[in-house]
Protein backbone atom coordinates (compact mmCIF):
# COMPACT_ATOMS: atom_id res chain seq x y z
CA UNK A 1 12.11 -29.08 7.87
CA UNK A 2 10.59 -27.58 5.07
CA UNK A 3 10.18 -23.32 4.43
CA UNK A 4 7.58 -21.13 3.94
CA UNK A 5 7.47 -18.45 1.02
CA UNK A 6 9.59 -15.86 2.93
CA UNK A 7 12.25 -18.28 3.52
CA UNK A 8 12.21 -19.59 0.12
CA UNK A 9 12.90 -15.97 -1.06
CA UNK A 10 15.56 -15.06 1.07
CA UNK A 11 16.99 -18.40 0.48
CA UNK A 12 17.57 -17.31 -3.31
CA UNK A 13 18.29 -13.95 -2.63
CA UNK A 14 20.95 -14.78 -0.27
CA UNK A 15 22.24 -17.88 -2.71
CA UNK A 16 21.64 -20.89 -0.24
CA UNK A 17 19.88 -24.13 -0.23
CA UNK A 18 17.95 -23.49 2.92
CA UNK A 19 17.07 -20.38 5.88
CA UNK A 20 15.24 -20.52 9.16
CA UNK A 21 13.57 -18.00 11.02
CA UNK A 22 16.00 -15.91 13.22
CA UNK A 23 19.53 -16.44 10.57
CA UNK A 24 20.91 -13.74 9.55
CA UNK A 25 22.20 -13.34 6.14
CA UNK A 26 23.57 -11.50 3.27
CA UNK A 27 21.18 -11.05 0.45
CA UNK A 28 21.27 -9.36 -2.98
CA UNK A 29 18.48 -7.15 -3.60
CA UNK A 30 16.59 -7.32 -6.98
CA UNK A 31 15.00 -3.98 -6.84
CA UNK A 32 15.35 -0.80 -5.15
CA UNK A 33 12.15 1.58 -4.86
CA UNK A 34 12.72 5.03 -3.06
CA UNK A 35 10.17 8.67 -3.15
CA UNK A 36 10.32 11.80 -2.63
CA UNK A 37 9.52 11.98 0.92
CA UNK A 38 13.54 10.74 1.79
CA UNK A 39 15.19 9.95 -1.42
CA UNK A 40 16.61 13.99 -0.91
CA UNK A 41 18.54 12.73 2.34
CA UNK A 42 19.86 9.42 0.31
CA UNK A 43 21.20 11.65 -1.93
CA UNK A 44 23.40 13.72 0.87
CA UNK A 45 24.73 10.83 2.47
CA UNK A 46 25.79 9.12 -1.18
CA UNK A 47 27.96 12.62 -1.88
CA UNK A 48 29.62 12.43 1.40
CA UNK A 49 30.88 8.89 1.05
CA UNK A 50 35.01 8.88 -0.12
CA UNK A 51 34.26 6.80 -3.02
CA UNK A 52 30.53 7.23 -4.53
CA UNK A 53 28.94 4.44 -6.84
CA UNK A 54 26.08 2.46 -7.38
CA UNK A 55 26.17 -1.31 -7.73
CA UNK A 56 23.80 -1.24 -10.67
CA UNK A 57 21.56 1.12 -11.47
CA UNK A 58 19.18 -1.11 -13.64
CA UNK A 59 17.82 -2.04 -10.15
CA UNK A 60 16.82 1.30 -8.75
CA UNK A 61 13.29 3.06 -9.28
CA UNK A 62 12.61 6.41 -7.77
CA UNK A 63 9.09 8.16 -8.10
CA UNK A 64 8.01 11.23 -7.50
CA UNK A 65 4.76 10.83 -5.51
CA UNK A 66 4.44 12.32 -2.16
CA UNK A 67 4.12 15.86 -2.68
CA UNK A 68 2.95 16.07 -6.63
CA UNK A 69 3.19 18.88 -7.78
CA UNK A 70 5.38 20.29 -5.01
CA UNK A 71 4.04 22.53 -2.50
CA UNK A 72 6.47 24.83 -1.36
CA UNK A 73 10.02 25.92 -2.21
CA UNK A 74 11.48 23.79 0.09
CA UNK A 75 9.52 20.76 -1.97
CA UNK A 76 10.76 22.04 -5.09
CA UNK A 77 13.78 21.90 -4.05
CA UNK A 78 14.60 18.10 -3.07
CA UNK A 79 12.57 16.87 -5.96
CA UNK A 80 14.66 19.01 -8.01
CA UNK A 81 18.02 17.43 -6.06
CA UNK A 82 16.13 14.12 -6.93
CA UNK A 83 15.12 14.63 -10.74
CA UNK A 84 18.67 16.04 -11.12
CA UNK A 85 20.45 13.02 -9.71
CA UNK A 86 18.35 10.20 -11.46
CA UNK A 87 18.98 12.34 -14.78
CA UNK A 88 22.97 12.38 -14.02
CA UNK A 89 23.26 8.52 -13.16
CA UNK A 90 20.66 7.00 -15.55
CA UNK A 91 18.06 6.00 -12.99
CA UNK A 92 14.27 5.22 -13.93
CA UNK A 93 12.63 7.87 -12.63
CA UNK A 94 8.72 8.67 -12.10
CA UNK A 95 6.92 12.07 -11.49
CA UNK A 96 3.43 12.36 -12.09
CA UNK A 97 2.90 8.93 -13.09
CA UNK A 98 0.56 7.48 -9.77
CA UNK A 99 1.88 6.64 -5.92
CA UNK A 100 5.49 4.58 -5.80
CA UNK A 101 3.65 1.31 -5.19
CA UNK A 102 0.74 1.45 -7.59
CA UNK A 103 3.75 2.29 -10.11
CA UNK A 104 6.09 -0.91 -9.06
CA UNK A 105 2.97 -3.04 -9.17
CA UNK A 106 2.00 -1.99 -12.80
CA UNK A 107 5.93 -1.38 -14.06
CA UNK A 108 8.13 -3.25 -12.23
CA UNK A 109 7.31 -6.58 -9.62
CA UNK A 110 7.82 -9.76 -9.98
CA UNK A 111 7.46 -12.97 -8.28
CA UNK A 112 10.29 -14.08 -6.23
CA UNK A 113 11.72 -11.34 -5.89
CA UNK A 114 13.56 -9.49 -3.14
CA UNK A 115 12.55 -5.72 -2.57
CA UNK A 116 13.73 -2.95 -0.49
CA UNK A 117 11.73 0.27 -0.71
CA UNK A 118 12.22 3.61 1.19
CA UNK A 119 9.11 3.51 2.30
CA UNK A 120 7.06 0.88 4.66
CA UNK A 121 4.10 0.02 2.45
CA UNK A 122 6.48 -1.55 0.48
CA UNK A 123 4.86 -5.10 1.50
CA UNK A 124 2.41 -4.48 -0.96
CA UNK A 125 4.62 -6.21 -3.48
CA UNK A 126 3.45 -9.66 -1.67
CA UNK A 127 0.14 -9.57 -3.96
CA UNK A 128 3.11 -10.67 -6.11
CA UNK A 129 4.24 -12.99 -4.43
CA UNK A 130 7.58 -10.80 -3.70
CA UNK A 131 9.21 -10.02 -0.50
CA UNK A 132 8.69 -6.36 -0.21
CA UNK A 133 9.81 -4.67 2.73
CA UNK A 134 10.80 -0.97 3.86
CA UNK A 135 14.31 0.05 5.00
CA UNK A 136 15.76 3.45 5.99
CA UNK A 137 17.85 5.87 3.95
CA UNK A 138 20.78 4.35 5.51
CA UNK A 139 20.27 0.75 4.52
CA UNK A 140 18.98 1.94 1.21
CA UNK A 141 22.00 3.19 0.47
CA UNK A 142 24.20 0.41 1.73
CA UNK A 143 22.09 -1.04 -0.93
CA UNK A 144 22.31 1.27 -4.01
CA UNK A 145 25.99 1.53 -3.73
CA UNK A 146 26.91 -2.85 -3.02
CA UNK A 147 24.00 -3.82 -3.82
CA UNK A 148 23.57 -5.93 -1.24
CA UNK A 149 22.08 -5.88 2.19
CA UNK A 150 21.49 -8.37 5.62
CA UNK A 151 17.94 -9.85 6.44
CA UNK A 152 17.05 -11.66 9.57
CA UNK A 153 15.06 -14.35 8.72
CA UNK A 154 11.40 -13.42 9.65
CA UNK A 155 8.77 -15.63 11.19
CA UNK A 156 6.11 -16.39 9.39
CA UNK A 157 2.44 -15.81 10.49
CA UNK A 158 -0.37 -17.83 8.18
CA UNK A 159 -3.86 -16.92 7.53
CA UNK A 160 -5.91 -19.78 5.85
CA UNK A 161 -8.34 -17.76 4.39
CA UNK A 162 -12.11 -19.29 2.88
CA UNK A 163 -15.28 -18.97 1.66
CA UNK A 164 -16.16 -15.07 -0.04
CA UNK A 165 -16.61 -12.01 0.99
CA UNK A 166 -20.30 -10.51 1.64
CA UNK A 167 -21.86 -8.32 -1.09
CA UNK A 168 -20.79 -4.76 -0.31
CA UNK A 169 -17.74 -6.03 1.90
CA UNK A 170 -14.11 -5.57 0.65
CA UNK A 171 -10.67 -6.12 1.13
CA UNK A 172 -10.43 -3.48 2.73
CA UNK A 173 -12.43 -4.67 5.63
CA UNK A 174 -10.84 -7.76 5.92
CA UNK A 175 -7.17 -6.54 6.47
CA UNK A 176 -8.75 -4.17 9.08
CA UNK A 177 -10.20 -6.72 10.74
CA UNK A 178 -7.04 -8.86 10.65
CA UNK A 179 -5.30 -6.12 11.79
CA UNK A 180 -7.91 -5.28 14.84
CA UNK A 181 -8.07 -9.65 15.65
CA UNK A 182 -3.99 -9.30 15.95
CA UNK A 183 -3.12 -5.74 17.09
CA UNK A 184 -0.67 -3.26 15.50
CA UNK A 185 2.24 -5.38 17.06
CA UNK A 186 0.68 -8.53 16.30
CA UNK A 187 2.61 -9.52 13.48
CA UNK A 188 6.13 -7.42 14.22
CA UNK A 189 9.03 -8.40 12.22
CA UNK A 190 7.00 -11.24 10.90
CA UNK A 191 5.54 -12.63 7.40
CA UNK A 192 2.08 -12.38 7.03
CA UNK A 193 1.24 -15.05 4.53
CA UNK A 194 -2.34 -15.64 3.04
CA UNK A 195 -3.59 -18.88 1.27
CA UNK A 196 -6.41 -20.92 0.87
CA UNK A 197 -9.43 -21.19 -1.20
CA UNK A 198 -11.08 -17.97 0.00
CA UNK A 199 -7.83 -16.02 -1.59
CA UNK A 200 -8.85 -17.67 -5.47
CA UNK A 201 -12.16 -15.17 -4.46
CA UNK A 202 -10.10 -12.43 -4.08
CA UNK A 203 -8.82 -9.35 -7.45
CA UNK A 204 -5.27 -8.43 -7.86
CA UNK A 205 -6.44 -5.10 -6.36
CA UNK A 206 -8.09 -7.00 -3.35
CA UNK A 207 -4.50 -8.72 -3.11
CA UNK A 208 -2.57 -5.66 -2.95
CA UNK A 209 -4.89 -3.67 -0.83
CA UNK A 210 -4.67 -6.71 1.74
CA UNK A 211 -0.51 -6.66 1.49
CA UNK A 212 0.03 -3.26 1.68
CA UNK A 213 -1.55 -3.03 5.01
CA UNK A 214 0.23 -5.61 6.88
CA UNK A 215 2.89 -3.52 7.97
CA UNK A 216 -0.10 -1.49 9.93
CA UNK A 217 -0.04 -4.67 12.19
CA UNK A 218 4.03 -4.59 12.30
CA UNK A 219 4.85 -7.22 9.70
CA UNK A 220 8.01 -7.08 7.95
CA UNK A 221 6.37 -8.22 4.53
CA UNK A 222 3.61 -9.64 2.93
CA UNK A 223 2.96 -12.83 0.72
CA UNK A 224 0.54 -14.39 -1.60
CA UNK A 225 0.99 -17.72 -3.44
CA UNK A 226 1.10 -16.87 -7.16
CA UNK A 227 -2.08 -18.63 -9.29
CA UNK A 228 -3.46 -17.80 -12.38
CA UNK A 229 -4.90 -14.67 -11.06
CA UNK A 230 -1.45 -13.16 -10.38
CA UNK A 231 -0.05 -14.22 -13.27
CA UNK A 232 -2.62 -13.05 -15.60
CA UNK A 233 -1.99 -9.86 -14.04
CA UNK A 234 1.60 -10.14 -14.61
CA UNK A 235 1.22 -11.22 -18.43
CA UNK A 236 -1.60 -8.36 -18.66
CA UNK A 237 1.54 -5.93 -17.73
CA UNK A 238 4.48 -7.71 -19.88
CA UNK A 239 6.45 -9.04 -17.04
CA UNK A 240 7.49 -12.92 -16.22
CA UNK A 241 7.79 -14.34 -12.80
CA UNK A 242 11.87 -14.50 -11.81
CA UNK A 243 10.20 -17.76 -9.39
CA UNK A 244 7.06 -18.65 -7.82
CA UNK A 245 7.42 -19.93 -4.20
CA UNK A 246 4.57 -21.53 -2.07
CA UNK A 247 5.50 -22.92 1.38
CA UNK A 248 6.08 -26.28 2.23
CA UNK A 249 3.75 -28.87 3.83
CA UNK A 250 6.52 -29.23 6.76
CA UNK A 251 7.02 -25.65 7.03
CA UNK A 252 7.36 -24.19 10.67
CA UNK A 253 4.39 -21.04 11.01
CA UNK A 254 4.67 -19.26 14.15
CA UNK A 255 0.95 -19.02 13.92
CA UNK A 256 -2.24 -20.30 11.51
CA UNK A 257 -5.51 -18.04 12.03
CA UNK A 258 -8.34 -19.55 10.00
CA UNK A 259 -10.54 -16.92 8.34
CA UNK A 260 -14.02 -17.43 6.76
CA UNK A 261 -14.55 -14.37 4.60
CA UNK A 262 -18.42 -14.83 4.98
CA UNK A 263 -18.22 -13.49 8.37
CA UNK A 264 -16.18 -10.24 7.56
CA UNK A 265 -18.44 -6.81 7.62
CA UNK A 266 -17.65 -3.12 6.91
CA UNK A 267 -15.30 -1.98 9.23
CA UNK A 268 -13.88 1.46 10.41
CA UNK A 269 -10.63 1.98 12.13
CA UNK A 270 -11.10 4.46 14.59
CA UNK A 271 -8.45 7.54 15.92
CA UNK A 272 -5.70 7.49 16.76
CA UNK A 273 -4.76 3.47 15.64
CA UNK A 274 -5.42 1.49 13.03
CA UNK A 275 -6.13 -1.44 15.11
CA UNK A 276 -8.62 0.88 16.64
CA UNK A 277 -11.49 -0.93 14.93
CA UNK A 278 -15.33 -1.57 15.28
CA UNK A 279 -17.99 -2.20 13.21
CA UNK A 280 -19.02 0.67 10.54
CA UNK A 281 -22.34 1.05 12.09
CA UNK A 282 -21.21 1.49 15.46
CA UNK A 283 -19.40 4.38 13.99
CA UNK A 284 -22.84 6.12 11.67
CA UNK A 285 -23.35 9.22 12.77
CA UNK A 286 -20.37 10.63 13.50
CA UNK A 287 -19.57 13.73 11.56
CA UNK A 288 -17.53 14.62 8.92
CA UNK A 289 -15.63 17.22 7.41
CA UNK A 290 -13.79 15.50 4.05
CA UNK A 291 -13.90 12.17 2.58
CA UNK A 292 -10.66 10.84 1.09
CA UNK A 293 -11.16 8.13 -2.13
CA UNK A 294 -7.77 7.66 -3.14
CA UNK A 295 -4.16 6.17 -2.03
CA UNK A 296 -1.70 2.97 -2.57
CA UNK A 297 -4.23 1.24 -0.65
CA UNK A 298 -7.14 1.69 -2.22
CA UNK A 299 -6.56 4.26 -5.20
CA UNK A 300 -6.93 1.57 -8.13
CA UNK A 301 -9.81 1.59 -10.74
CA UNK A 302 -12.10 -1.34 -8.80
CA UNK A 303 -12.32 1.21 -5.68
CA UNK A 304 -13.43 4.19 -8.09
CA UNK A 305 -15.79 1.84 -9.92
CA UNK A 306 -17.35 1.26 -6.55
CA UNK A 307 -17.16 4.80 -4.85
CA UNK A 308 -18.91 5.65 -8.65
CA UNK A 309 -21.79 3.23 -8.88
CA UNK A 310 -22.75 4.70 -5.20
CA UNK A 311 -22.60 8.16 -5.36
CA UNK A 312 -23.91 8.58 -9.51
CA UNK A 313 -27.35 10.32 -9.09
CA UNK A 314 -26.33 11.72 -6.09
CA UNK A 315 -24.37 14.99 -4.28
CA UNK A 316 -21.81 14.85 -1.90
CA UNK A 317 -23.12 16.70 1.24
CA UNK A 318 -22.59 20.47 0.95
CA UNK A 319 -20.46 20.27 4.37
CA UNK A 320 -18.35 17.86 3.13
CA UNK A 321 -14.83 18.01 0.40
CA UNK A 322 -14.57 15.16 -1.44
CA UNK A 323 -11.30 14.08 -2.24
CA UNK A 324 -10.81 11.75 -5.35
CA UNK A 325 -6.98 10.79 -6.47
CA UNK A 326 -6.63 7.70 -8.36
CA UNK A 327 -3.11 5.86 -7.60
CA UNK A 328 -1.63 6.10 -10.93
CA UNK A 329 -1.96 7.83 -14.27
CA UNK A 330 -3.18 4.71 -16.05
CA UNK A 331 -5.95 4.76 -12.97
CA UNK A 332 -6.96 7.95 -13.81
CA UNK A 333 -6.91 6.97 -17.70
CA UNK A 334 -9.06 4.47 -17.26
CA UNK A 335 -11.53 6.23 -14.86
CA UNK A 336 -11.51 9.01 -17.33
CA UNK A 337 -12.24 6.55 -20.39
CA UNK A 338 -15.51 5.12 -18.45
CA UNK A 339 -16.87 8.37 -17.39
CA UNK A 340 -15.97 7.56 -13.55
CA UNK A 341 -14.31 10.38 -13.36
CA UNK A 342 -17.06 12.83 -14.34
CA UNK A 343 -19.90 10.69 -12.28
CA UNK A 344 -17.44 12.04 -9.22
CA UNK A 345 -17.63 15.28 -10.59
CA UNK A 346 -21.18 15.90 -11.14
CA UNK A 347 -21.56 14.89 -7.84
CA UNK A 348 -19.70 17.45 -6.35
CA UNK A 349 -16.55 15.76 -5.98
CA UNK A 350 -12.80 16.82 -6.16
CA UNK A 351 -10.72 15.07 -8.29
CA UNK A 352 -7.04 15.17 -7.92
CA UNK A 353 -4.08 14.40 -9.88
CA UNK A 354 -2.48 10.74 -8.87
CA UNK A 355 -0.55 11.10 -5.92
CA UNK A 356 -0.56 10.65 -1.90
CA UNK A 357 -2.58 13.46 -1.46
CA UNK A 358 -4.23 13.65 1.74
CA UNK A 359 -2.59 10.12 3.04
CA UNK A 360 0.08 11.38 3.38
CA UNK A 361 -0.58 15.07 5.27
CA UNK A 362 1.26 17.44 4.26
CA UNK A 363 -0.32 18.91 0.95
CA UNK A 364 -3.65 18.46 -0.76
CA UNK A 365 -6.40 17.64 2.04
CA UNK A 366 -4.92 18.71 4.88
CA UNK A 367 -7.22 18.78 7.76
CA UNK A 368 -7.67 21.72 10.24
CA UNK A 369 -7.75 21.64 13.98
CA UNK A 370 -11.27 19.94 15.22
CA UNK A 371 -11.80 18.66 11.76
CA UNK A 372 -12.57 14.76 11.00
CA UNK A 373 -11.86 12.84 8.02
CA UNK A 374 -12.79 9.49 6.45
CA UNK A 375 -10.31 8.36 4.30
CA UNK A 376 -8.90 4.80 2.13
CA UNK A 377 -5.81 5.71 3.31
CA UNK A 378 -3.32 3.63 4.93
CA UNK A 379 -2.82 5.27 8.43
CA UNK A 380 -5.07 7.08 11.06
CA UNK A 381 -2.08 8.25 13.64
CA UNK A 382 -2.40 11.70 15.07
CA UNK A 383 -1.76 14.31 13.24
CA UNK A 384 -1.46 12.31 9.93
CA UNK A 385 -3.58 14.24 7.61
CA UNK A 386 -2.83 17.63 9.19
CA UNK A 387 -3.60 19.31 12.66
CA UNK A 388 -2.25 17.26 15.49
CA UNK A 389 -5.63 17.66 16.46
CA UNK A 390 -7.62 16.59 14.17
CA UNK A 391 -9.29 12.61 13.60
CA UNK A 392 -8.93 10.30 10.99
CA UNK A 393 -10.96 7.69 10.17
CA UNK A 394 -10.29 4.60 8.09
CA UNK A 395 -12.73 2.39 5.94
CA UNK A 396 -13.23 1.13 2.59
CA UNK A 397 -14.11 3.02 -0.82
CA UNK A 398 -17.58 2.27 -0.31
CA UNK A 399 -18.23 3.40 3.63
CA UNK A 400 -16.01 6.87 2.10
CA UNK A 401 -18.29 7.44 -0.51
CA UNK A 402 -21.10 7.15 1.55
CA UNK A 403 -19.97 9.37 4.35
CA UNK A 404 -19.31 11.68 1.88
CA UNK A 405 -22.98 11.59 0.84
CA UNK A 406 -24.48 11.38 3.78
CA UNK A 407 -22.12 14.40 5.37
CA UNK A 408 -21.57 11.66 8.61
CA UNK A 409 -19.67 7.55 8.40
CA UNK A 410 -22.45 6.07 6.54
CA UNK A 411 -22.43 2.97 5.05
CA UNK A 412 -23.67 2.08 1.01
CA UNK A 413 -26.85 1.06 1.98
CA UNK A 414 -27.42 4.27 4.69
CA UNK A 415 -27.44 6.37 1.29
């Protein structure tokens, strides 16, 4: 019996000739991502242990991301605890440089590799074609100090993906829909794989948006096959693959799902779920208070190119706050260089500093009781942008931008 991707990379993580789904085994991790919304916890349990150390730290990145620039004392404080630690022990360290993932996917992936990251967008790395997944502080650590962890062998879900996506349909739209067709349990503890055709149509940035929301539907990680598209991207960035893995003609999927991207349309993932989903214009109408443009998900320069191109001539409605945060410094760089930036601003637009912002809830953005938002953001539970009672709604740059035109969910070609 042959293996699929996920095995293949556990297989040489773990230093064996072949896995199945369901083994166990020890693996050694090749990189170690962790942020400021736990790494301040990591850090407590390492100085309570009897005999302190890390394995190596050439494997551990920790960014500063979640609450940039801090928001309270109490903020300050554990990024302080943080920036002081990675300074002591020699750590690569990030603040103000973009979200964790945007950073790994521009610094650090590579191909084949095995990645644990304290936080569970991690499977974003599969764009990649490297098993990404998010662990707790406690197996993080187990991690940073042996360098070494256990994986159970995940089933592997397949999606066969052809043809191309519709003009003014993304990415976006298609992993909501996946996600909506399968149900936020669909894929737990399993690899959701994509191949075919239809992914040779698809942008790094198309890639990575797709991965990093597969753990919305319960996956444990993400892959791609790496083709020239990936590796241009990797080349583009200075990196080499450590090994490129595409499954085997014999190997065992739990499932195949068959996906024509032709028949994919704008989507919106209603409260309080993100498989919550209908079609965007069974959702026009419904009013808005802020628009979010911005995150891991959908923060990269091909989203602001296409919230730009909608909104330039236009205002955002006077009702309305318009969040913009690109996902990484050399995001915002770029967006600044082509005068995206100041097309958002004209417009009426807010444009932040890279970070989570509003995604995650608990600084910029934060949404009052009663209040709605549209956001690119990668989750819509209650209470996740602020006020336990208050609605988020999720949808692609494009259906943002126009919402935040038309002051209600809108799609581009309602504005």
């Amino acid at each position: 019996m042959g293996m699929t991707m996920a095995e293949k990379i556990i297989a040489r993580a773990a230093g064996v000739d072949h896995v199945k789904a369901g083994d166990i085994y020890t693996v050694e991790v090749d990189q170690l991502l962790s942020n400021d919304g736990t790494t301040h916890l990591t850090i407590d349990m390492y100085q309570k242990l009897k005999h302190p150390r890390i394995a190596d730290v050439k494997k551990l990145v920790w960014v500063v991301d979640h609450n940039v620039p801090s928001d309270s004392p109490k903020t300050a404080a554990s990024q302080k605890k943080m920036r002081d630690f990675a300074k002591e022990h020699g750590i690569t360290f990030y603040e103000g440089q973009g979200v964790c993932h945007q950073v790994m996917m521009e610094h650090h992936v590579r191909p084949g590799e095995l990645i644990f990251g304290a936080d569970s967008h991690t499977c974003a790395y599969g764009a990649l074609g490297a098993f990404g997944t998010g662990v707790g502080c406690t197996d993080y650590l187990y991690a940073m100090v042996t360098g070494k962890s256990w994986v159970l062998v995940p089933e592997t879900l397949r999606f066969h993906l052809t043809g191309k996506l519709s003009e003014g349909v993304y990415a976006r739209d298609l992993i909501l829909t996946i996600i909506g067709q399968i149900g936020a349990n669909g894929a737990n503890y399993k690899a959701m794989e994509f191949v075919g055709e239809g992914l040779q149509t698809l942008t790094m940035s198309d890639r990575i948006s797709i991965c990093n929301l597969c753990v919305e539907a319960g996956a444990k990680t993400a892959l791609m096959e790496v083709d020239e598209i990936a590796m241009e991207y990797l080349h583009q960035h200075g990196r080499e693959a450590k090994a490129c893995f595409q499954s085997d003609e014999d190997a065992n999927f739990a499932q195949t799902y068959e996906i024509d991207l032709g028949t994919i349309r704008p989507i919106v993932a209603k409260p309080h779920f993100v498989d919550n989903v209908c079609p965007a214009v069974e959702a026009a109408g419904i009013r808005i208070d802020e628009a979010f443009l911005g995150s891991c998900n959908n923060g990269r320069i091909e989203d602001l190119r296409v919230g730009a191109k909608i909104i330039k001539g236009k205002k955002v409605h006077p009702l309305v706050r318009f969040l913009v945060v690109p996902a990484s410094q050399a995001v915002y760089q770029e967006a600044l260089k082509e005068g995206i930036l100041a097309t958002f601003m004209e417009a009426g637009a807010i444009v932040m500093n890279p970070n989570c912002s509003v995604c995650w809830g608990s600084c910029q953005g934060v949404i009052g009781e009663g209040e709605t938002l549209i956001s690119t953001g990668t989750r819509n539970f209650k209470g996740r942008a602020g006020h336990k009672d208050s609605f988020v709604y999720l949808a692609s740059a494009a259906t943002v931008t126009a919402s935040a035109i038309k002051g209600e969910i809108a799609t581009a070609d309602m504005v």
